[in-house]
Protein backbone atom coordinates (compact mmCIF):
# COMPACT_ATOMS: atom_id res chain seq x y z
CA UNK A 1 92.77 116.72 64.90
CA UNK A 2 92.19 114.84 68.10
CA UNK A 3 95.03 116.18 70.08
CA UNK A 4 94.03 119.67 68.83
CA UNK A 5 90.94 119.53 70.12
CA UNK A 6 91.90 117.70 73.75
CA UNK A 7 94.53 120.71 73.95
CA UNK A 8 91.80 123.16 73.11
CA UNK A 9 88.90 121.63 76.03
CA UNK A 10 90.58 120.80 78.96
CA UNK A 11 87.42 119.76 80.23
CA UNK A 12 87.23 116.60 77.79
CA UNK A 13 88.79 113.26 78.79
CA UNK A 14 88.91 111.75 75.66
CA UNK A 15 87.84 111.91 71.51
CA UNK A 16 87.40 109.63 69.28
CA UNK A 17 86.86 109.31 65.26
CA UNK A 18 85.34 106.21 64.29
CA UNK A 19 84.41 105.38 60.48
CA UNK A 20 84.48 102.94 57.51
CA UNK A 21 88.24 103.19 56.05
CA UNK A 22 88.26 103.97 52.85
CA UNK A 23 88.26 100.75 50.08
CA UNK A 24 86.62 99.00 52.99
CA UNK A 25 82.69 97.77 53.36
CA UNK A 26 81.11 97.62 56.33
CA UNK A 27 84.24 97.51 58.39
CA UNK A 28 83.59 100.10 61.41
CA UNK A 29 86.30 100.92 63.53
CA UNK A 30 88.01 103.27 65.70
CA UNK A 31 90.69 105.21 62.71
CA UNK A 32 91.86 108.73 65.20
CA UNK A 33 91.67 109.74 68.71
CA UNK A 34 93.05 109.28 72.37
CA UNK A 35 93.85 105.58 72.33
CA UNK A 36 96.23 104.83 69.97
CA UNK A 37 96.35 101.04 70.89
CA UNK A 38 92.25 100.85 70.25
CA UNK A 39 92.62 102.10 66.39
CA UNK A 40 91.38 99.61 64.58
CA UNK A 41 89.15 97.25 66.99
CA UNK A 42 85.72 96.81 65.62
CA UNK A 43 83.32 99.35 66.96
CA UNK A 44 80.38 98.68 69.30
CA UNK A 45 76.68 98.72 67.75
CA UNK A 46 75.88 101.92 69.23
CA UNK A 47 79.14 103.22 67.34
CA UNK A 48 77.48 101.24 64.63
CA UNK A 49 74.06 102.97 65.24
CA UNK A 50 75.21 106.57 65.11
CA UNK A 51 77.44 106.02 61.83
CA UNK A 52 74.36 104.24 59.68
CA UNK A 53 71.38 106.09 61.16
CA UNK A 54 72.54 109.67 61.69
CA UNK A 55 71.26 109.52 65.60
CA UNK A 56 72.57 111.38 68.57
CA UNK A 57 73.85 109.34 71.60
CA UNK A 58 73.91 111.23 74.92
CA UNK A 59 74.87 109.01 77.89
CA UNK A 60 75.03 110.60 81.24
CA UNK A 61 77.12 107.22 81.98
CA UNK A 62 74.96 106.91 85.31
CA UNK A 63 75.77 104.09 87.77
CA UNK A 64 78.66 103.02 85.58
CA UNK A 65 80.62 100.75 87.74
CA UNK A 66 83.77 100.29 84.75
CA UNK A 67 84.27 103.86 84.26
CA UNK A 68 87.25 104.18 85.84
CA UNK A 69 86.50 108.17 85.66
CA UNK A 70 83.38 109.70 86.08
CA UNK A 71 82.26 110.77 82.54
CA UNK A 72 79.92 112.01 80.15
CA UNK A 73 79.56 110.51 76.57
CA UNK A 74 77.67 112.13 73.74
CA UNK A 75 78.06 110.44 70.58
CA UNK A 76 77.47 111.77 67.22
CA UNK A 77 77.93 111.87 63.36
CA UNK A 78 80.80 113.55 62.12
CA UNK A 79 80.14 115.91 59.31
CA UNK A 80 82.27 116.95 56.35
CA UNK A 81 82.03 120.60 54.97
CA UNK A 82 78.86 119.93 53.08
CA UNK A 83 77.06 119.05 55.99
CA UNK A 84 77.51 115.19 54.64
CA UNK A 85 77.43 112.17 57.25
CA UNK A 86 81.38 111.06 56.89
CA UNK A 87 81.42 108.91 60.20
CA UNK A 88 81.39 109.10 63.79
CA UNK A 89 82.60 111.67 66.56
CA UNK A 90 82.63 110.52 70.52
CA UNK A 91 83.53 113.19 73.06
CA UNK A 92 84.02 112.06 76.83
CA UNK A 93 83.18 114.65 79.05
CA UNK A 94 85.35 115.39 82.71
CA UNK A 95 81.97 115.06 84.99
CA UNK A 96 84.33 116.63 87.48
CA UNK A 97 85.60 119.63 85.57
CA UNK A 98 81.90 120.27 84.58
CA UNK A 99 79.60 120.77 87.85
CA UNK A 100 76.52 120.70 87.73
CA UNK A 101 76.18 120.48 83.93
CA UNK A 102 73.52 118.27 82.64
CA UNK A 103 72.35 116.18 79.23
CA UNK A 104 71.21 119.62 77.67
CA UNK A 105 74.77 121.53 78.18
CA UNK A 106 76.46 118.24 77.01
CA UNK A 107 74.15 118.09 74.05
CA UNK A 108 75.15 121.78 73.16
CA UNK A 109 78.76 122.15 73.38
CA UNK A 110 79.26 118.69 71.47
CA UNK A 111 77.04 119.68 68.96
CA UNK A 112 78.85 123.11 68.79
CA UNK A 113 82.51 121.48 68.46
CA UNK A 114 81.47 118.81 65.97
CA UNK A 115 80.27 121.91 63.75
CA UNK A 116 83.38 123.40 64.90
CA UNK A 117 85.34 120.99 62.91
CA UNK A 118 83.45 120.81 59.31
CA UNK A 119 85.66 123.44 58.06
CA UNK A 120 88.89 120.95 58.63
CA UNK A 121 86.97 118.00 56.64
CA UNK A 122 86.48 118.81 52.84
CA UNK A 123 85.15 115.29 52.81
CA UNK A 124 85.21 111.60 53.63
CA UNK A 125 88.31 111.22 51.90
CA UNK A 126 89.71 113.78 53.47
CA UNK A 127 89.62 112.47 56.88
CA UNK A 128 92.18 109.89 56.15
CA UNK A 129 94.88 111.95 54.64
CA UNK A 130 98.13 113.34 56.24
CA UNK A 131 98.03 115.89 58.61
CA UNK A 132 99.20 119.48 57.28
């Protein structure tokens, strides 16, 4: 699902799935997305934050001296087809490939391709199986 959606917004630089695995408590962690070799590392407590509370994370990233590419994050829970809470979805916005687009258009097209993808997840469970 990752890749599909990279190939489908050129004007992300990264997504990321983050989640409890399944027969696991309390074990967040990075299970899908564009860095294979972070899958499994413990998540962060924002990560944390968004998975337990059901916030919204939008970070315009500002003054960010590690980025080593200017970005925007927006962080949010993933939701199955019901409309369930299954996890976490992180989308890294291209600040070049979006000029002069701010926290609100960020906000909006996240929002719109996390809804986007409901239709793929019948449920928690079904974010761990085999791709089709």
């Amino acid at each position: 699902m990752s890749d599909q959606i990279i190939a489908a917004h050129p004007d992300l630089l990264n997504v990321t799935f983050h989640g409890v695995p399944p027969g696991l408590k309390e074990v967040y962690t990075m299970f899908a997305g564009s860095y294979p070799e972070r899958i499994g590392n413990p998540d962060d407590p924002d990560d944390i934050d968004v998975i337990t509370k059901g916030i919204t994370i939008v970070d315009p990233r500002w003054h960010r001296a590690r980025d080593a590419v200017k970005k925007f994050v927006v962080q949010l829970p993933l939701r199955d087809a019901a409309g369930e809470n299954v996890g976490l979805l992180v989308l890294a916005y291209k600040l070049d490939a979006n000029p002069g687009k701010g926290e609100k258009d960020f906000f909006l097209a996240a929002t719109a391709l996390r809804d986007s993808l409901r239709a793929q997840i019948p449920s928690y469970a079904g974010l761990f199986e085999a791709a089709k």
